[in-house]
C-alpha atoms as a PDB file:
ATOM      1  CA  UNK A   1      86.191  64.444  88.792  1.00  0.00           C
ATOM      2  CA  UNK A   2      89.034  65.318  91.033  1.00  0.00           C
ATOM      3  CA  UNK A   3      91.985  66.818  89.794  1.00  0.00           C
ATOM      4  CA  UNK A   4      95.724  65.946  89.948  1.00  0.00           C
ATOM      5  CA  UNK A   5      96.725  68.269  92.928  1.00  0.00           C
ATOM      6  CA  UNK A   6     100.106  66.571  94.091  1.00  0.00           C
ATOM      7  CA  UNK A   7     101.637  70.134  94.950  1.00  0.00           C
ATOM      8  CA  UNK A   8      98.941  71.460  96.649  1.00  0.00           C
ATOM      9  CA  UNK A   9      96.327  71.141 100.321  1.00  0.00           C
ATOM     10  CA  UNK A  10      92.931  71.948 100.507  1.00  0.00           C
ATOM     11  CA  UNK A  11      92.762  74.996 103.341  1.00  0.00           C
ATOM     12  CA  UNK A  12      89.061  76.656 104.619  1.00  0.00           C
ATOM     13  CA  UNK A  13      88.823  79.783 102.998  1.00  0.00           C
ATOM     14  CA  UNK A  14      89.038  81.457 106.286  1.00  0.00           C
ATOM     15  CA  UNK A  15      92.410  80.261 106.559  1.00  0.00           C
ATOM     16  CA  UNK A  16      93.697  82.494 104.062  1.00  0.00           C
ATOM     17  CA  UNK A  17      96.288  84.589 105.747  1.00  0.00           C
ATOM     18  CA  UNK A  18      96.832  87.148 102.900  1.00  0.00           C
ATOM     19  CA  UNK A  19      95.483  90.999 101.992  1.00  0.00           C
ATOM     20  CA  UNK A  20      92.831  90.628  99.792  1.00  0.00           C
ATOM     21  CA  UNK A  21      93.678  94.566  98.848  1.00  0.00           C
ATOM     22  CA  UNK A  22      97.127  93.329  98.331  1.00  0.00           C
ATOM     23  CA  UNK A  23      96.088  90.306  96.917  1.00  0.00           C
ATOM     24  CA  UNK A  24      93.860  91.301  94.236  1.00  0.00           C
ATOM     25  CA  UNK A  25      94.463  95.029  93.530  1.00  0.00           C
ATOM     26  CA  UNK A  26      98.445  94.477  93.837  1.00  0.00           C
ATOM     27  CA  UNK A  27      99.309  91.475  93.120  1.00  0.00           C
ATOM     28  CA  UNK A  28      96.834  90.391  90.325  1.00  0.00           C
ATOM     29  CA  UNK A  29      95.109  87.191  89.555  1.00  0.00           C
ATOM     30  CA  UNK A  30      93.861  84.995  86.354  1.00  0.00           C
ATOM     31  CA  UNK A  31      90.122  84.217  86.637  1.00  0.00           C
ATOM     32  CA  UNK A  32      89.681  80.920  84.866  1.00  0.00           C
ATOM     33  CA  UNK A  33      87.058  79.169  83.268  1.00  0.00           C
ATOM     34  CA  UNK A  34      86.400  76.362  80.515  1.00  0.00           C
ATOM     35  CA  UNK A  35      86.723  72.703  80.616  1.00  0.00           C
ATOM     36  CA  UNK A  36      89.401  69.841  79.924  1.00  0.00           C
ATOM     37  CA  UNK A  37      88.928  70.873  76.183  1.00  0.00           C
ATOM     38  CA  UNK A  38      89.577  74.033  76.177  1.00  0.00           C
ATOM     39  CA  UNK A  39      89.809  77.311  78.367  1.00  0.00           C
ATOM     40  CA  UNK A  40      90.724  80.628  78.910  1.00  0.00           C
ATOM     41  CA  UNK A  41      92.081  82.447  81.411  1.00  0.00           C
ATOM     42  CA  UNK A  42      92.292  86.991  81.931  1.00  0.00           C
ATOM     43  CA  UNK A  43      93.815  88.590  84.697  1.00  0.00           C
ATOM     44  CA  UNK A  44      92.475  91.204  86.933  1.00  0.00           C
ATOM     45  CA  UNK A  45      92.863  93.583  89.557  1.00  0.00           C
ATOM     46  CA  UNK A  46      89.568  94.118  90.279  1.00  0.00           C
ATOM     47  CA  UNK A  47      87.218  91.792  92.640  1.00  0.00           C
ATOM     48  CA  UNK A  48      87.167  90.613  96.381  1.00  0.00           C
ATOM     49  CA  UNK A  49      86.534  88.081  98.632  1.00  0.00           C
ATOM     50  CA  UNK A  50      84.156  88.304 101.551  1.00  0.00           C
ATOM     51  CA  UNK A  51      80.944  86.426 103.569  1.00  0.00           C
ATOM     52  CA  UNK A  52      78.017  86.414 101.323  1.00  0.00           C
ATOM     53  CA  UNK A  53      74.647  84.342 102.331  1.00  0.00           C
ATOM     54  CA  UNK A  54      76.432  82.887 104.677  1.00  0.00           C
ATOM     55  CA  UNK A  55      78.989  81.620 102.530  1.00  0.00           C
ATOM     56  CA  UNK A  56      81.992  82.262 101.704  1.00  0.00           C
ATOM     57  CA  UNK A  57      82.417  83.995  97.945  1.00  0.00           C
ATOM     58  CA  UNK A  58      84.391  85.816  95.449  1.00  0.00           C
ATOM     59  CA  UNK A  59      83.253  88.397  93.870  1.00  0.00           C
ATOM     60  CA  UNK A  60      84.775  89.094  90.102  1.00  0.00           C
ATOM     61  CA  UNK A  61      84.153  91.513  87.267  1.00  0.00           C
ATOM     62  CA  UNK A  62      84.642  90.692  83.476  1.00  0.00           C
ATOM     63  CA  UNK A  63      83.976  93.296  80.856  1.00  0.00           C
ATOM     64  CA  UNK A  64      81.749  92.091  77.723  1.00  0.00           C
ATOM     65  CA  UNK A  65      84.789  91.967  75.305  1.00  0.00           C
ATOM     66  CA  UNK A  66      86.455  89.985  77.154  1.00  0.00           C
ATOM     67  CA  UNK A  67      87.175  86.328  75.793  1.00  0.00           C
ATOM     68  CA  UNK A  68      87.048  84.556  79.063  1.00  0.00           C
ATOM     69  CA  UNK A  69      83.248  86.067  80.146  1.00  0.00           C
ATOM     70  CA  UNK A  70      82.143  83.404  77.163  1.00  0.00           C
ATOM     71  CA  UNK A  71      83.637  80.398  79.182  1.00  0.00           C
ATOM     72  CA  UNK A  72      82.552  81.717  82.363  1.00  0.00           C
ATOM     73  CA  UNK A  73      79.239  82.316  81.012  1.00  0.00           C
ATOM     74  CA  UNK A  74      79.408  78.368  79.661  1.00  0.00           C
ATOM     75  CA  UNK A  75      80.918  76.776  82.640  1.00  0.00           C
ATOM     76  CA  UNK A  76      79.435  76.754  86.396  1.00  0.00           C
ATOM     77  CA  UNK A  77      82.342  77.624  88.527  1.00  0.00           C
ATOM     78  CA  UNK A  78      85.388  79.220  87.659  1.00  0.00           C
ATOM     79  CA  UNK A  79      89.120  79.416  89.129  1.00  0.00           C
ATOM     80  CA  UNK A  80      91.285  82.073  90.846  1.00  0.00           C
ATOM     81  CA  UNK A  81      95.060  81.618  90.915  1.00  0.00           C
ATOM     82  CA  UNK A  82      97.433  84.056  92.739  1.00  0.00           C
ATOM     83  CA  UNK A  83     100.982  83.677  92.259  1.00  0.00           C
ATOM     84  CA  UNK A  84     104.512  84.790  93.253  1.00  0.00           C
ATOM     85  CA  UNK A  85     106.230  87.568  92.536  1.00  0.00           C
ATOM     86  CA  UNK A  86     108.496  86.108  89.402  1.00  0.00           C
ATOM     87  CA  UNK A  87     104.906  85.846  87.650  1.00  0.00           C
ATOM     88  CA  UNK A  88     104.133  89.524  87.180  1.00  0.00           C
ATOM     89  CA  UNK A  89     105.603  89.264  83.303  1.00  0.00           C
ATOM     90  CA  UNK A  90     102.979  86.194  82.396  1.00  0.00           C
ATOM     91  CA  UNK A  91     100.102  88.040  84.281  1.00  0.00           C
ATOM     92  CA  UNK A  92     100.692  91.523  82.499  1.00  0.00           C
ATOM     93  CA  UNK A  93     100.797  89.122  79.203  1.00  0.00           C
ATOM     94  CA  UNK A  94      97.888  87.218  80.066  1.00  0.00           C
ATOM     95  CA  UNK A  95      96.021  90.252  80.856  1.00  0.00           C
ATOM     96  CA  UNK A  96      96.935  92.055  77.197  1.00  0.00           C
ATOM     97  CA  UNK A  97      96.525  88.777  74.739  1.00  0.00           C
ATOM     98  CA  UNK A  98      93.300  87.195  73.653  1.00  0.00           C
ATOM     99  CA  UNK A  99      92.761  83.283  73.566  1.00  0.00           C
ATOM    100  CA  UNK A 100      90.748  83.778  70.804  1.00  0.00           C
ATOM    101  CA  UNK A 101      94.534  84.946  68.964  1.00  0.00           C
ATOM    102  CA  UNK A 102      97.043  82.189  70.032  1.00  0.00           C
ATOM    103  CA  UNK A 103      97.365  79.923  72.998  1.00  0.00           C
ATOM    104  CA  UNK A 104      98.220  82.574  75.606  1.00  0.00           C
ATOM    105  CA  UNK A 105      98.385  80.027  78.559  1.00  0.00           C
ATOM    106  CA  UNK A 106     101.050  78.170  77.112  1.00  0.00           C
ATOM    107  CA  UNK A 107     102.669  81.101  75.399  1.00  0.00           C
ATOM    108  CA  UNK A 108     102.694  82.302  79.030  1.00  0.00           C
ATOM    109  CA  UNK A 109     104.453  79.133  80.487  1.00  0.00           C
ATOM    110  CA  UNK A 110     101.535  77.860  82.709  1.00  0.00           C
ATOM    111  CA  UNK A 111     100.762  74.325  83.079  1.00  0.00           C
ATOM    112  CA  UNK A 112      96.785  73.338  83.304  1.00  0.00           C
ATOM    113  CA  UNK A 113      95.275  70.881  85.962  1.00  0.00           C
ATOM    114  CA  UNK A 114      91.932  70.857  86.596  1.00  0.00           C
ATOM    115  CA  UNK A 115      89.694  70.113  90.593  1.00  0.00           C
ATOM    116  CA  UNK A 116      86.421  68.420  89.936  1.00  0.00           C
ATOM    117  CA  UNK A 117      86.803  69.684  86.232  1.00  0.00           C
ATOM    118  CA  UNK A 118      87.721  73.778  87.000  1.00  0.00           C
ATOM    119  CA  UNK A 119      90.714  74.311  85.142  1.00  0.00           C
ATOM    120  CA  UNK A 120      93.288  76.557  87.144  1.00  0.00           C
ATOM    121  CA  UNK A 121      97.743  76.812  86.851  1.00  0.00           C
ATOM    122  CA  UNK A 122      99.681  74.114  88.837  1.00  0.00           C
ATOM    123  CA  UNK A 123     102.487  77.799  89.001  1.00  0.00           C
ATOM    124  CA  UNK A 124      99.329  78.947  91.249  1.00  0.00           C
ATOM    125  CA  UNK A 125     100.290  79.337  95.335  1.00  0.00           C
ATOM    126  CA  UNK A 126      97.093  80.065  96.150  1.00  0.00           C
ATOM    127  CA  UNK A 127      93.676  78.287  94.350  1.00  0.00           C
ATOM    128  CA  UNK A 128      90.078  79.366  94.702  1.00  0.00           C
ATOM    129  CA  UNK A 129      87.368  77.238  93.012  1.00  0.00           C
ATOM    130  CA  UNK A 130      84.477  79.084  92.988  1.00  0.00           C
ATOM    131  CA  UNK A 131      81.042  77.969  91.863  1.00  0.00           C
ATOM    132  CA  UNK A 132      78.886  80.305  90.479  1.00  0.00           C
ATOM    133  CA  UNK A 133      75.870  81.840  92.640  1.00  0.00           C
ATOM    134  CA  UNK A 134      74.508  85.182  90.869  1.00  0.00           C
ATOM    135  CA  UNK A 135      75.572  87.542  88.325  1.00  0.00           C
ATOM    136  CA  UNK A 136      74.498  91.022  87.011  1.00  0.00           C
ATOM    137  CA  UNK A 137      76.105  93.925  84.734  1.00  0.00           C
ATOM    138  CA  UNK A 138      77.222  97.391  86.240  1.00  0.00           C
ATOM    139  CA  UNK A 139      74.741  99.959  84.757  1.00  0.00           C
ATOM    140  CA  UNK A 140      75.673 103.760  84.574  1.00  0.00           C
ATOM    141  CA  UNK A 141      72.195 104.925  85.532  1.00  0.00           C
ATOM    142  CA  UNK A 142      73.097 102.945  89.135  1.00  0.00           C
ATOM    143  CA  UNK A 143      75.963 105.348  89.462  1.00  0.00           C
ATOM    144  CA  UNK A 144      76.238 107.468  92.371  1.00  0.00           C
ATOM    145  CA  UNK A 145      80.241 108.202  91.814  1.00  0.00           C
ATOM    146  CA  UNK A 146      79.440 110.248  87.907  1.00  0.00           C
ATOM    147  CA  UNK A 147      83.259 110.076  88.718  1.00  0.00           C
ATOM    148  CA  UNK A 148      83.963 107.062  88.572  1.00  0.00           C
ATOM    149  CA  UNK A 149      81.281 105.753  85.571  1.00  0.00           C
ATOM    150  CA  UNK A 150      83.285 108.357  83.377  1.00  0.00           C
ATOM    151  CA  UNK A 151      87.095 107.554  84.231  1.00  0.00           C
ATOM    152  CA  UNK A 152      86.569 103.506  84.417  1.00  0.00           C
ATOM    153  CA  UNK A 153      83.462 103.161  81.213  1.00  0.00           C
ATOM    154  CA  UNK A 154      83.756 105.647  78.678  1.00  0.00           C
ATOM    155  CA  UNK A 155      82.757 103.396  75.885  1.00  0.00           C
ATOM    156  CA  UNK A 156      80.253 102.297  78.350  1.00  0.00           C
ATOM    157  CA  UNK A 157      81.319  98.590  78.315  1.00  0.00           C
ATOM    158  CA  UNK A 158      80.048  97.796  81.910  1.00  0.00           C
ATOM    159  CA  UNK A 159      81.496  95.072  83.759  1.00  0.00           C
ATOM    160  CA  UNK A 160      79.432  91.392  84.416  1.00  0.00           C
ATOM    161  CA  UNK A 161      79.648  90.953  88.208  1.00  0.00           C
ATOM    162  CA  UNK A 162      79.828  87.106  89.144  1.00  0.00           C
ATOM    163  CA  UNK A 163      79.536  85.890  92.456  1.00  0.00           C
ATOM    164  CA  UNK A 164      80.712  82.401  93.147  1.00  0.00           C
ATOM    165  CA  UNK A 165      81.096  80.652  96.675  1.00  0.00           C
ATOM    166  CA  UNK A 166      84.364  79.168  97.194  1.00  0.00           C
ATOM    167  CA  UNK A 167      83.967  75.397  96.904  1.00  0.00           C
ATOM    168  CA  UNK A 168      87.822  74.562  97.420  1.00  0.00           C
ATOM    169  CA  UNK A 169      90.748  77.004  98.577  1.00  0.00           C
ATOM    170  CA  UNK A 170      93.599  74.962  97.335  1.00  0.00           C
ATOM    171  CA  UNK A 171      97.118  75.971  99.039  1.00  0.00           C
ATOM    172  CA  UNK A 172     100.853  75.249  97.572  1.00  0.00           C
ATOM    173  CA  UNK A 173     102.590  73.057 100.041  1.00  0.00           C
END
C-alpha cells in the first residue's frame, strides 16, 4: 500500500546531494519503524549510507534498551527522516523520551504518513525507506579500538547493526 505523499518526489538514492557526515552525525535523524497501528520512532547520530551488494543501503545502530529496536525487530523495513534546522528541539526530545511513556511523536508535533506501509514524518525533507537486509550486535571481544568499547559501552549494551537497502528516497518538493 502506497502512502499519501502529496508533498514529496521519489529521487534515486544517488541523487542525494547532501553530507552524509553532516547529515547523520550533525544534523540527526529519527529511524522509524512499526505499522499503521502503532510505531515508534528514536533519533540518532550514528549510521551511514553507502553501496552494499550492489545496492544501495543504510546502515543504522539501535542499542537493546531502546523502544524502537522492538518495532524494527517486528517490521521489515524501517524509515529515515532528516529535517530542517527549526527541528533540532523535537529531535533532541525524541531522542530523550520513550514511546513506551507517552506519545512522543505527537508530543513532538510530527504528523505520520506511511509508503507501502513504513511509517515516516510528513515535517521530513528528506525520506529513506529502507528494507531490511542483515543485522548483527557489536561485540567487545571484536574490538580493536579498547578505546572506543570503553568510552561508547560501559554497561556493555552493544549496539544491533541493521542494514537495509533503500527501497524509496522520498524528497520534499
Amino acid at each position: 500500500m502506497g502512502g499519501i505523499r502529496l508533498a514529496f518526489i521519489e529521487i534515486a538514492p544517488k541523487e542525494i546531494a547532501d553530507n552524509p557526515f553532516k547529515l547523520i552525525g550533525s544534523d540527526w535523524m529519527l529511524i522509524t519503524a512499526g505499522d499503521e497501528e502503532k510505531c515508534n520512532t528514536m533519533t540518532a547520530s550514528w549510521g551511514g549510507v553507502g553501496i552494499l551488494w550492489n545496492k544501495p543501503v543504510s546502515f543504522i545502530f539501535v542499542r537493546p534498551q531502546r523502544y524502537t529496536r522492538e518495532f524494527i525487530e517486528r517490521e521489515q523495513a524501517y524509515s529515515l527522516c532528516f529535517f530542517e534546522d527549526g527541528f533540532r528541539t523535537g529531535l533532541s526530545y525524541l531522542g530523550t523520551a520513550s514511546g513506551r511513556d507517552e506519545d512522543k511523536i505527537a508530543k513532538a508535533g510530527l504528523t505520520t504518513a506511511y509508503e507501502d506501509g513504513v511509517p515516516y514524518f510528513e515535517q521530513a525533507r528528506l525520506v529513506l525507506i529502507c528494507k531490511k537486509s542483515y543485522r548483527d550486535d557489536l561485540r567487545g571481544d571484536c574490538f580493536l579500538d579498547a578505546e572506543a568499547d570503553a568510552r561508547c559501552y560501559p554497561e556493555k549494551d552493544y549496539h544491533r547493526m541493521y542494514i537495509g537497502e533503500i527501497v524509496k528516497a522520498l524528497k520534499k518538493k
